[in-house]
C-alpha atoms as a PDB file:
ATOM      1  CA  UNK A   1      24.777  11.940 -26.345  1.00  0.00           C
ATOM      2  CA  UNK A   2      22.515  14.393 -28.035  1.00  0.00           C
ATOM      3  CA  UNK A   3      19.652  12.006 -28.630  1.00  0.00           C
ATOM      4  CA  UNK A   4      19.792  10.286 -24.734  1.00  0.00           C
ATOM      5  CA  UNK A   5      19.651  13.775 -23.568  1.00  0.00           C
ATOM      6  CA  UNK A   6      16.554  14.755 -25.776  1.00  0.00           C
ATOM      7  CA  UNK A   7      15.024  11.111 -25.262  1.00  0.00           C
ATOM      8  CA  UNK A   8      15.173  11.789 -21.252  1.00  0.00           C
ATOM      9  CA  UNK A   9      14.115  15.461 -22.170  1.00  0.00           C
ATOM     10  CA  UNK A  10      10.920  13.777 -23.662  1.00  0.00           C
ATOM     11  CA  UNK A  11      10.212  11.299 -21.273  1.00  0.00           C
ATOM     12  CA  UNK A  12       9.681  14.030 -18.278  1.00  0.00           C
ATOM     13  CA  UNK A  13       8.174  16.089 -20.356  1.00  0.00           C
ATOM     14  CA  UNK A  14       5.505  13.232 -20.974  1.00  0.00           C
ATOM     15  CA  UNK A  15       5.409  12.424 -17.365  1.00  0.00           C
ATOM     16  CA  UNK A  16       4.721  15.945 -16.669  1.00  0.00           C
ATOM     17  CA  UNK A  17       1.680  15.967 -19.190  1.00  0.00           C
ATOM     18  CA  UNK A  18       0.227  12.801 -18.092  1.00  0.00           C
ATOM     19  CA  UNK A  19       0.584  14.335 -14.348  1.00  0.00           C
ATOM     20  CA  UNK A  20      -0.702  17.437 -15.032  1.00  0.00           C
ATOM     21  CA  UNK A  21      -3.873  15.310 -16.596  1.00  0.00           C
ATOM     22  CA  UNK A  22      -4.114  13.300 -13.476  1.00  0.00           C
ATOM     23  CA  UNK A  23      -4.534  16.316 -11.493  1.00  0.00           C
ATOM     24  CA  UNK A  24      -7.971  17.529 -13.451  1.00  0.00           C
ATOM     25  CA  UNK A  25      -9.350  13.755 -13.773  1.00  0.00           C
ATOM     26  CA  UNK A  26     -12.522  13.486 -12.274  1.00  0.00           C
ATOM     27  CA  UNK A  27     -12.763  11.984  -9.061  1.00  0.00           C
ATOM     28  CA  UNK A  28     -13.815   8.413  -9.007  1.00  0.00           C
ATOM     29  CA  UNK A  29     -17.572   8.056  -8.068  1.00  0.00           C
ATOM     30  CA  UNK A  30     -18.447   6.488  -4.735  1.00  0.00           C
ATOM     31  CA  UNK A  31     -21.363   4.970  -2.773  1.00  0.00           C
ATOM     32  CA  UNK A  32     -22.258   6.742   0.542  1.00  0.00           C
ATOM     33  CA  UNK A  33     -22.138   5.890   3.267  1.00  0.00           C
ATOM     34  CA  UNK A  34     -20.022   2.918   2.209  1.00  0.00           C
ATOM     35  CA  UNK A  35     -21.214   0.072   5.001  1.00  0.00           C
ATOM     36  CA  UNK A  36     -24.946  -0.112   6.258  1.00  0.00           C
ATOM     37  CA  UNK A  37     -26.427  -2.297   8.636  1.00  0.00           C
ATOM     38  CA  UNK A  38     -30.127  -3.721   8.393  1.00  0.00           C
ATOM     39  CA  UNK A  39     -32.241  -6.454  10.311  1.00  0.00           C
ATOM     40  CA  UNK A  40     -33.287  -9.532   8.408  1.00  0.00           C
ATOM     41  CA  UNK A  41     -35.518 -12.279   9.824  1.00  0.00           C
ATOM     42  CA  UNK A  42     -34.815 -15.848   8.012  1.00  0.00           C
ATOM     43  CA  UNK A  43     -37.492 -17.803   9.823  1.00  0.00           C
ATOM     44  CA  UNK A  44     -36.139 -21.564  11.124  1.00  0.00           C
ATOM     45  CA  UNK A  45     -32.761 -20.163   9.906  1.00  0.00           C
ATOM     46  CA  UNK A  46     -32.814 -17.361  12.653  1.00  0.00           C
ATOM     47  CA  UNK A  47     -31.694 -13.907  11.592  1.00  0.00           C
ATOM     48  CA  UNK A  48     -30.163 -10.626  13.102  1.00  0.00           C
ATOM     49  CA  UNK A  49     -28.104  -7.775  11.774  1.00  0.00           C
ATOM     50  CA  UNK A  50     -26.292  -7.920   8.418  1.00  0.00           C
ATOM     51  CA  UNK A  51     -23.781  -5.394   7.424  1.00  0.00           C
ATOM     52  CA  UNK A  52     -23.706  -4.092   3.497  1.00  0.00           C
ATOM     53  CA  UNK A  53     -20.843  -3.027   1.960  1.00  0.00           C
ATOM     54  CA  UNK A  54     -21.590  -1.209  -1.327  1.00  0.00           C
ATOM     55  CA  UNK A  55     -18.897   0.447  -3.723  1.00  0.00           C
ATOM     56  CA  UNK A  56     -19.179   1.591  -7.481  1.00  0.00           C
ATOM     57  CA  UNK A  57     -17.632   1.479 -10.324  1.00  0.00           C
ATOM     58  CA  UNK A  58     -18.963   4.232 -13.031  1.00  0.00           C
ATOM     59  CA  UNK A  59     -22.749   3.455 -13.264  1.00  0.00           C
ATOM     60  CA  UNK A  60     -22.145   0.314 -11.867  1.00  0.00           C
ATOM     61  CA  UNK A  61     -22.063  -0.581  -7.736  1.00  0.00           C
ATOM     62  CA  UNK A  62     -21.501  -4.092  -6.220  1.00  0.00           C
ATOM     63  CA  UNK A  63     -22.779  -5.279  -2.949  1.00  0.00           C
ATOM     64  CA  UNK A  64     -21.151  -7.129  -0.087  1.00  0.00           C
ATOM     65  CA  UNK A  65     -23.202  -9.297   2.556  1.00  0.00           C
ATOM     66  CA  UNK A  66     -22.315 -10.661   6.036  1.00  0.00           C
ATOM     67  CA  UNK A  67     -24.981 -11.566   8.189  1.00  0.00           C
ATOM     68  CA  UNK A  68     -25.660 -13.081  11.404  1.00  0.00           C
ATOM     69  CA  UNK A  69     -26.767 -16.418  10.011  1.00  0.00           C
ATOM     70  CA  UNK A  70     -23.974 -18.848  10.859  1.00  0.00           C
ATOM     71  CA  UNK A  71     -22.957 -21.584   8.784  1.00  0.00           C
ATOM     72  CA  UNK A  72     -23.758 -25.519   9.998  1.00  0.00           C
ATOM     73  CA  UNK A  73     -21.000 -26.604   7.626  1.00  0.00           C
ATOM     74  CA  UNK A  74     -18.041 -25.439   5.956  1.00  0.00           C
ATOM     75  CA  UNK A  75     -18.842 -23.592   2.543  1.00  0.00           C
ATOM     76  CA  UNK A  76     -15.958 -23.513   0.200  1.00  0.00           C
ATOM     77  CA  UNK A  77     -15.259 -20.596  -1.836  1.00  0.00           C
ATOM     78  CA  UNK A  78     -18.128 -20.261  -4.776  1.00  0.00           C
ATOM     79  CA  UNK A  79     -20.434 -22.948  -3.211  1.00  0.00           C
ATOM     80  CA  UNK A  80     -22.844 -20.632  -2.171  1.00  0.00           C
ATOM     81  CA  UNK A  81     -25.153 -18.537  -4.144  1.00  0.00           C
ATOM     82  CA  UNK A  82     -26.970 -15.452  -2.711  1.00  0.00           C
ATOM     83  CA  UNK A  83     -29.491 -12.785  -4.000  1.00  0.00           C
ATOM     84  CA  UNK A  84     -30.305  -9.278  -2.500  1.00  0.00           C
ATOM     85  CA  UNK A  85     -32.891  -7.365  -3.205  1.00  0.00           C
ATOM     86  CA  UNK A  86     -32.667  -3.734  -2.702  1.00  0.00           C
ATOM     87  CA  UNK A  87     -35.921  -0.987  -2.746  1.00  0.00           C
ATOM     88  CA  UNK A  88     -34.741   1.737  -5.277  1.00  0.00           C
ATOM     89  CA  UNK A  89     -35.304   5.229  -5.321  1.00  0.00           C
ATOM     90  CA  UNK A  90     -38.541   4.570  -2.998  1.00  0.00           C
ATOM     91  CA  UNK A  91     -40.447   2.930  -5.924  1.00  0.00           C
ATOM     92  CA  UNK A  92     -38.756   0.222  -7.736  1.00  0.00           C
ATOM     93  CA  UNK A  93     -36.072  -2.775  -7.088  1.00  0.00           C
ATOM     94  CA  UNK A  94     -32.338  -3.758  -7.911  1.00  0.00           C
ATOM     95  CA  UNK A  95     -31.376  -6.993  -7.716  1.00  0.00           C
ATOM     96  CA  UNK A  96     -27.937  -8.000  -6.776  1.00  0.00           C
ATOM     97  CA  UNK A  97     -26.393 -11.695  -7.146  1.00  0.00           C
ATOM     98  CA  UNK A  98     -23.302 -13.618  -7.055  1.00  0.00           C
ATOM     99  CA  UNK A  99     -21.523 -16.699  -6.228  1.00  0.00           C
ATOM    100  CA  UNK A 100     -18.381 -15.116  -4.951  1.00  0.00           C
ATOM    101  CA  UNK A 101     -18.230 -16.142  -1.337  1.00  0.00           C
ATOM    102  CA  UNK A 102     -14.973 -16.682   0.818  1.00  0.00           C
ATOM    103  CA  UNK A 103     -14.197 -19.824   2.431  1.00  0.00           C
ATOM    104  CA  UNK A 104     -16.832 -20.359   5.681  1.00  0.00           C
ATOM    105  CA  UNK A 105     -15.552 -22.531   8.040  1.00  0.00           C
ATOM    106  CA  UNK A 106     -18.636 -24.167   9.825  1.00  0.00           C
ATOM    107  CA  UNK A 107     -20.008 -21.660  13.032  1.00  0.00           C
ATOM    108  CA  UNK A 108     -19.344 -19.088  10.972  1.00  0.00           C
ATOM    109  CA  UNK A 109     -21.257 -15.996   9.997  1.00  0.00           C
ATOM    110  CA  UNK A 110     -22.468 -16.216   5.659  1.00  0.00           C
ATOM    111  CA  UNK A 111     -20.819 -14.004   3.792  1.00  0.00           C
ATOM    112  CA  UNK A 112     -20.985 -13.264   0.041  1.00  0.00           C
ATOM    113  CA  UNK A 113     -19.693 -10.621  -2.838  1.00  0.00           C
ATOM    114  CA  UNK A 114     -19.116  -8.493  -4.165  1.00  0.00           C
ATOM    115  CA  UNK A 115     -22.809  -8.993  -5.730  1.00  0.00           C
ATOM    116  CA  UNK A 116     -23.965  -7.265  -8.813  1.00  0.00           C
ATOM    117  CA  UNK A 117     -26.700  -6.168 -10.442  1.00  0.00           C
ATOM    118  CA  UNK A 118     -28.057  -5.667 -14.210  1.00  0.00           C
ATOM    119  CA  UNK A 119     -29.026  -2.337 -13.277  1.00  0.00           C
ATOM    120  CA  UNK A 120     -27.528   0.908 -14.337  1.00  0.00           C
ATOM    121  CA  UNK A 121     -27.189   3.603 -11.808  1.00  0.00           C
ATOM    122  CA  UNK A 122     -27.404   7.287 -12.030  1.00  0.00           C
ATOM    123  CA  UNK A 123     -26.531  10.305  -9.567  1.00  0.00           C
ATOM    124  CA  UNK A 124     -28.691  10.423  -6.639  1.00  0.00           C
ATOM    125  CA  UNK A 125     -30.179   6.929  -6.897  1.00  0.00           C
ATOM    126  CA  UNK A 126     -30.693   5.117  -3.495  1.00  0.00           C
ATOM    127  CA  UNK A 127     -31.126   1.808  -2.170  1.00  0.00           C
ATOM    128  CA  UNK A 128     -32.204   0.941   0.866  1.00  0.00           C
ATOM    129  CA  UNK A 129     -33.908  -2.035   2.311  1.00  0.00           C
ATOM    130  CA  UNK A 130     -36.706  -3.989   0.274  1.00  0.00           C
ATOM    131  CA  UNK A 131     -39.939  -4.724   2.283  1.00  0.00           C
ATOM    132  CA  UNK A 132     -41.885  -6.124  -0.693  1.00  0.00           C
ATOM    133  CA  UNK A 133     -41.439  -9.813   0.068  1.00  0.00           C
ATOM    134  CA  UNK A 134     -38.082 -11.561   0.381  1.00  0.00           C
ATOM    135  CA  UNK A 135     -35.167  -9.561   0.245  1.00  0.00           C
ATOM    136  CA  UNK A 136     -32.001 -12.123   0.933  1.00  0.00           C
ATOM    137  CA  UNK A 137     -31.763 -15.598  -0.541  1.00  0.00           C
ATOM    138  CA  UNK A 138     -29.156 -17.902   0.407  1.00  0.00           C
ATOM    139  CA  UNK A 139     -28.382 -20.756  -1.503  1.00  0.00           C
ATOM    140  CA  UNK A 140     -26.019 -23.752  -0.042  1.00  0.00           C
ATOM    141  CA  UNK A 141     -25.990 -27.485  -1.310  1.00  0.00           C
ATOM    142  CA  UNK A 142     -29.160 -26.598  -2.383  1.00  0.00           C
ATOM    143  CA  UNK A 143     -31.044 -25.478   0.929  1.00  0.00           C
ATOM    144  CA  UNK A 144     -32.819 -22.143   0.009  1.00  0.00           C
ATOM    145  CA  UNK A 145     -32.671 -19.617   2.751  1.00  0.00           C
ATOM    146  CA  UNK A 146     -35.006 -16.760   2.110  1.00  0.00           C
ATOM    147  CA  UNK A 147     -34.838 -13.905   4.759  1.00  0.00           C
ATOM    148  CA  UNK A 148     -37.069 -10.601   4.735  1.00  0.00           C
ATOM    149  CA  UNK A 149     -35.512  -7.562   5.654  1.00  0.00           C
ATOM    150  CA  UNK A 150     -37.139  -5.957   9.153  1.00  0.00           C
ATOM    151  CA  UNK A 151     -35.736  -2.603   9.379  1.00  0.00           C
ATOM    152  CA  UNK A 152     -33.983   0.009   6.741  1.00  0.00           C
ATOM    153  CA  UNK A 153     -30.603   0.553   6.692  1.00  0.00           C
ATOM    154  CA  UNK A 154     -28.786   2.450   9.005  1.00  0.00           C
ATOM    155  CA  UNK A 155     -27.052   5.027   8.544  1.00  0.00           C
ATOM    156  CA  UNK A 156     -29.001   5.592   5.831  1.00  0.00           C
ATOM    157  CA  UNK A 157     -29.681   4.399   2.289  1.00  0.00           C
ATOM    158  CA  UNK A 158     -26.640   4.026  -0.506  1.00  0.00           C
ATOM    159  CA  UNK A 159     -26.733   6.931  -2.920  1.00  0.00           C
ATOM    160  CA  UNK A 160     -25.238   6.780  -6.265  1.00  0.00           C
ATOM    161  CA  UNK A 161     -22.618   9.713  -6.466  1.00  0.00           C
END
């Protein structure tokens, strides 16, 4: 009886510790604002507003796409490639890329991500829309769909936490 009572003694004590260390952990870093929207023009393709969804994972952040180009066919789930360019800090680029798309039944707007990048990224940096040439390539049964962005992001530009 002796030990159960000193091995349950132990185990909240433990629990206790490991709460207590949860309470001073560091928050986990985050993207802000989470969700932008920017204009892209993809020529023949047509174009419109797509909505970015960024989060991050230590120096790390992954992008989501949707945009207003609509599917003439049904994409399964990893058929589609896609590439987004992003301007960072003002003077360079961050590429983000991926073949993790959802099912797309055909009519439907592209979507694609999370997206992620090479690049390793510190407190502060932004990323907002790239005007250097194209900024969004779609890739399905390989028809290349390059669209350049038209306006920067609103509400604002992601910024590494």
């Amino acid at each position: 009886m002796g030990r159960a009572r000193l091995g349950i003694g132990t185990a909240v004590a433990a629990g206790a510790l490991a709460l207590g260390g949860l309470a001073f952990a560091p928050a986990a870093a985050a993207v802000t604002p989470t969700v932008a929207t920017a204009e892209y023009d993809c020529g023949i393709f047509g174009g419109g507003t797509a909505q970015l969804t960024a989060a991050q994972t230590g120096s790390g952040i992954v992008v989501s796409v949707e945009t207003a180009v609509t599917t003439p066919l049904q994409i399964n789930p990893g058929d589609a490639t896609t590439s987004l360019t992003l301007a960072l800090n003002g003077s360079g680029t961050a590429v983000f890329t991926g073949s993790s798309n959802p099912l797309m039944p055909s009519g439907t707007p592209y979507k694609s991500g999370p997206l992620t990048s090479a690049t390793s990224f510190a407190t502060g940096d932004s990323l907002d829309s790239y005007f250097g040439g194209t900024a969004l390539t779609l890739s399905i049964f390989g028809t290349t769909v390059s669209c350049d962005a038209v306006t920067a992001q609103d509400p604002g530009a992601f910024v590494a936490d």
